[in-house]
Protein backbone atom coordinates (compact mmCIF):
# COMPACT_ATOMS: atom_id res chain seq x y z
CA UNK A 1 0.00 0.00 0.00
CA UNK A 2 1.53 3.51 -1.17
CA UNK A 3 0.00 5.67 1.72
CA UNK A 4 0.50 9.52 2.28
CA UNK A 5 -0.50 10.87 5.01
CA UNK A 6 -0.80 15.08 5.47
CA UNK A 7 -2.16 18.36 6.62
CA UNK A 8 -5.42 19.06 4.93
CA UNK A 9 -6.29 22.54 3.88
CA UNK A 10 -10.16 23.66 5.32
CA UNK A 11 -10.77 24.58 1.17
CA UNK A 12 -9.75 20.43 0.68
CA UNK A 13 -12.11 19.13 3.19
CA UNK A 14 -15.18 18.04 1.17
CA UNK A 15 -13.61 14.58 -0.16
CA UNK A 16 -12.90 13.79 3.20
CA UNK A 17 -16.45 14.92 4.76
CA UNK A 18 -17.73 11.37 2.96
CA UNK A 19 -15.28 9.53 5.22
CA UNK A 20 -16.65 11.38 8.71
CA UNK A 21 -20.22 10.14 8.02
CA UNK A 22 -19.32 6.35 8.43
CA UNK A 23 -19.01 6.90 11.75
CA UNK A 24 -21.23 9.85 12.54
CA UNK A 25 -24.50 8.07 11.10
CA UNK A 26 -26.11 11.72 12.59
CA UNK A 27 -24.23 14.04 9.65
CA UNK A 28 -24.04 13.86 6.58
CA UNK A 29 -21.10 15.77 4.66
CA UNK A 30 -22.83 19.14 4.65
CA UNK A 31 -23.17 18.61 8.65
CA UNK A 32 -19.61 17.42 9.03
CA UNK A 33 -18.32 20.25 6.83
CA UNK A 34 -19.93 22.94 9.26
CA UNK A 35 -18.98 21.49 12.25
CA UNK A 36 -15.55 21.30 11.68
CA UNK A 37 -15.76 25.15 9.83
CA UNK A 38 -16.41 25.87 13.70
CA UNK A 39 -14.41 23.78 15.43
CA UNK A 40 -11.45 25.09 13.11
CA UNK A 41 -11.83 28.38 14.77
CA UNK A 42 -10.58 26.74 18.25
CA UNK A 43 -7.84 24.93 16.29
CA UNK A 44 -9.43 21.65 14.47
CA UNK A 45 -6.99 20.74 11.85
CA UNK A 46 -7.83 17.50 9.46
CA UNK A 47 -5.39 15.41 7.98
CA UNK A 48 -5.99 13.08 5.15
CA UNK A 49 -4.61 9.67 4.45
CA UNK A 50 -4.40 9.10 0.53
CA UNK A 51 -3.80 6.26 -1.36
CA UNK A 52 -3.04 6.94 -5.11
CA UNK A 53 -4.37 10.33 -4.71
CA UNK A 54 -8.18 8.83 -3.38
CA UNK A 55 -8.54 9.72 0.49
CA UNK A 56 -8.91 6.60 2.30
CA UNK A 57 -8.91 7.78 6.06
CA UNK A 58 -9.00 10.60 7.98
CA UNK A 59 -7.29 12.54 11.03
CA UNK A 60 -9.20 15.54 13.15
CA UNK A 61 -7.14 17.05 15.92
CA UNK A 62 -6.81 19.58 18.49
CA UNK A 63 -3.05 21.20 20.21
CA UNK A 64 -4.39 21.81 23.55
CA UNK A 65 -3.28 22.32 27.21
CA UNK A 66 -5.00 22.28 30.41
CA UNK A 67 -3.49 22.47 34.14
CA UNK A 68 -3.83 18.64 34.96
CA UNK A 69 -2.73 17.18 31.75
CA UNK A 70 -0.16 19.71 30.56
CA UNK A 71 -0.11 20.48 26.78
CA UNK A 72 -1.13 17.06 24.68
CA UNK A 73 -2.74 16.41 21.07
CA UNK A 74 -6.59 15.68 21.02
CA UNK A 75 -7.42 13.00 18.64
CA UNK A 76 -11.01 14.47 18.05
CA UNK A 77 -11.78 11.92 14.83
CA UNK A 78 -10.20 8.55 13.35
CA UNK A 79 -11.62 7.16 10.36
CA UNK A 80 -10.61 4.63 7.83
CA UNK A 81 -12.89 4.02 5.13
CA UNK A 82 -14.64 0.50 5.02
CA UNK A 83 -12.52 -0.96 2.22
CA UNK A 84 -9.34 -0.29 3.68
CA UNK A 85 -10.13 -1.19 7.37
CA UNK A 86 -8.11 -3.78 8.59
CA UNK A 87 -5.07 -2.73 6.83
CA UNK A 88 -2.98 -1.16 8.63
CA UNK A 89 -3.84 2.80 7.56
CA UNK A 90 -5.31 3.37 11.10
CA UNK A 91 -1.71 2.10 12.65
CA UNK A 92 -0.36 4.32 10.43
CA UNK A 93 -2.55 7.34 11.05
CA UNK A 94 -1.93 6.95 14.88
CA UNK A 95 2.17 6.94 14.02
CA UNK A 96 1.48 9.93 12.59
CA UNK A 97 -0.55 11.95 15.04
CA UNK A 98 2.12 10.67 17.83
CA UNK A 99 4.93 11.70 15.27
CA UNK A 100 2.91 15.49 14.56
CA UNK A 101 2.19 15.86 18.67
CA UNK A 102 6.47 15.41 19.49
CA UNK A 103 6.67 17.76 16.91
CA UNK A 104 4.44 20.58 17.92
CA UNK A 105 6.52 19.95 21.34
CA UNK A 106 3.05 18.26 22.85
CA UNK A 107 3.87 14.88 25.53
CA UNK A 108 0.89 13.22 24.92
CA UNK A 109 -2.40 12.22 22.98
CA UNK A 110 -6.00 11.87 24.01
CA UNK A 111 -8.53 10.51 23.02
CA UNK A 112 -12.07 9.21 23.09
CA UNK A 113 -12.58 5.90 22.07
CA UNK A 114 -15.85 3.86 20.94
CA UNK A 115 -16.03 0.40 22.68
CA UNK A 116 -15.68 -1.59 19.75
CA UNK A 117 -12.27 0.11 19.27
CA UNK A 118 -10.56 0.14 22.14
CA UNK A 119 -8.78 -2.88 21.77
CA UNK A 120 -7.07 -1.25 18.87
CA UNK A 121 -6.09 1.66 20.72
CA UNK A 122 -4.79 -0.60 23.38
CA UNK A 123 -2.56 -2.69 21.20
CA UNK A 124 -0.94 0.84 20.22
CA UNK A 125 -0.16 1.38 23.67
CA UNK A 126 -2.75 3.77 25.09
CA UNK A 127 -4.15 3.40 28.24
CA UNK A 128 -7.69 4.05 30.15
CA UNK A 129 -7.43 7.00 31.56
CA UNK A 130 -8.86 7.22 35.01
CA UNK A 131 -11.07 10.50 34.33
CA UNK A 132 -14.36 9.89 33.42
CA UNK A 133 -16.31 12.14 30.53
CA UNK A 134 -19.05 14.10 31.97
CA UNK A 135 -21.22 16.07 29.92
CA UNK A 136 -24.53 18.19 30.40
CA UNK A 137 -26.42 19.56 26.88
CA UNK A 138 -28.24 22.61 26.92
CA UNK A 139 -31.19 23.28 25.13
């Protein structure tokens, strides 16, 4: 597999918005498109994996900092599209977000994962963390 893997312009984003919506059944591209528009204003960058030019995965991350975790890389979104799953391209995605965190001078990466892919994570070498995620929606 001839994989490249790299920094997506926001004006690039649409092929990629097809790849979200496999696993956010709640937008489609248009949704995913906007959302991202606004989280790019807080720093939401999206990085493409290509294969022969076609995107076949996708990266969404966040530099961020807080007092009890110091300054770390938030994996916000990890997708692989359905043909190439199984691969190796997510392996290779996560080598790259480690590889773009130690170079933005970050010591760590977070992230939230979905139960069926935790094992994944795991054999990657992340750990639970002991925090739990609390949320409250308004309106």
């Amino acid at each position: 597999m001839d994989l490249e893997i790299r920094f997506v312009a926001q004006s690039s984003w649409s092929p990629l918005a097809v790849l979200a919506c496999d696993l956010r059944p709640n937008l489609d591209a248009s949704g995913f498109l906007d959302r991202a528009a606004f989280q790019h204003r807080y720093g939401y960058e999206l990085h493409g994996a290509f294969e022969n030019g076609s995107p076949v995965g996708l990266l969404g991350v966040r530099a961020c900092c807080t007092l009890s975790r110091g300054p770390f890389l938030q994996i916000d979104d990890l997708v692989v599209a359905e043909s190439h799953r199984g691969a190796g391209v997510g392996r290779h995605m996560m080598a790259y977000a480690e590889a773009y965190a130690r170079s933005l001078g970050l010591g760590a990466v977070y992230l939230e994962a979905r139960p069926t892919a935790v094992g994944f994570y795991e054999s990657l070498g992340l750990s639970h963390h002991p925090s739990p995620v609390m949320r409250k929606v308004f309106g």
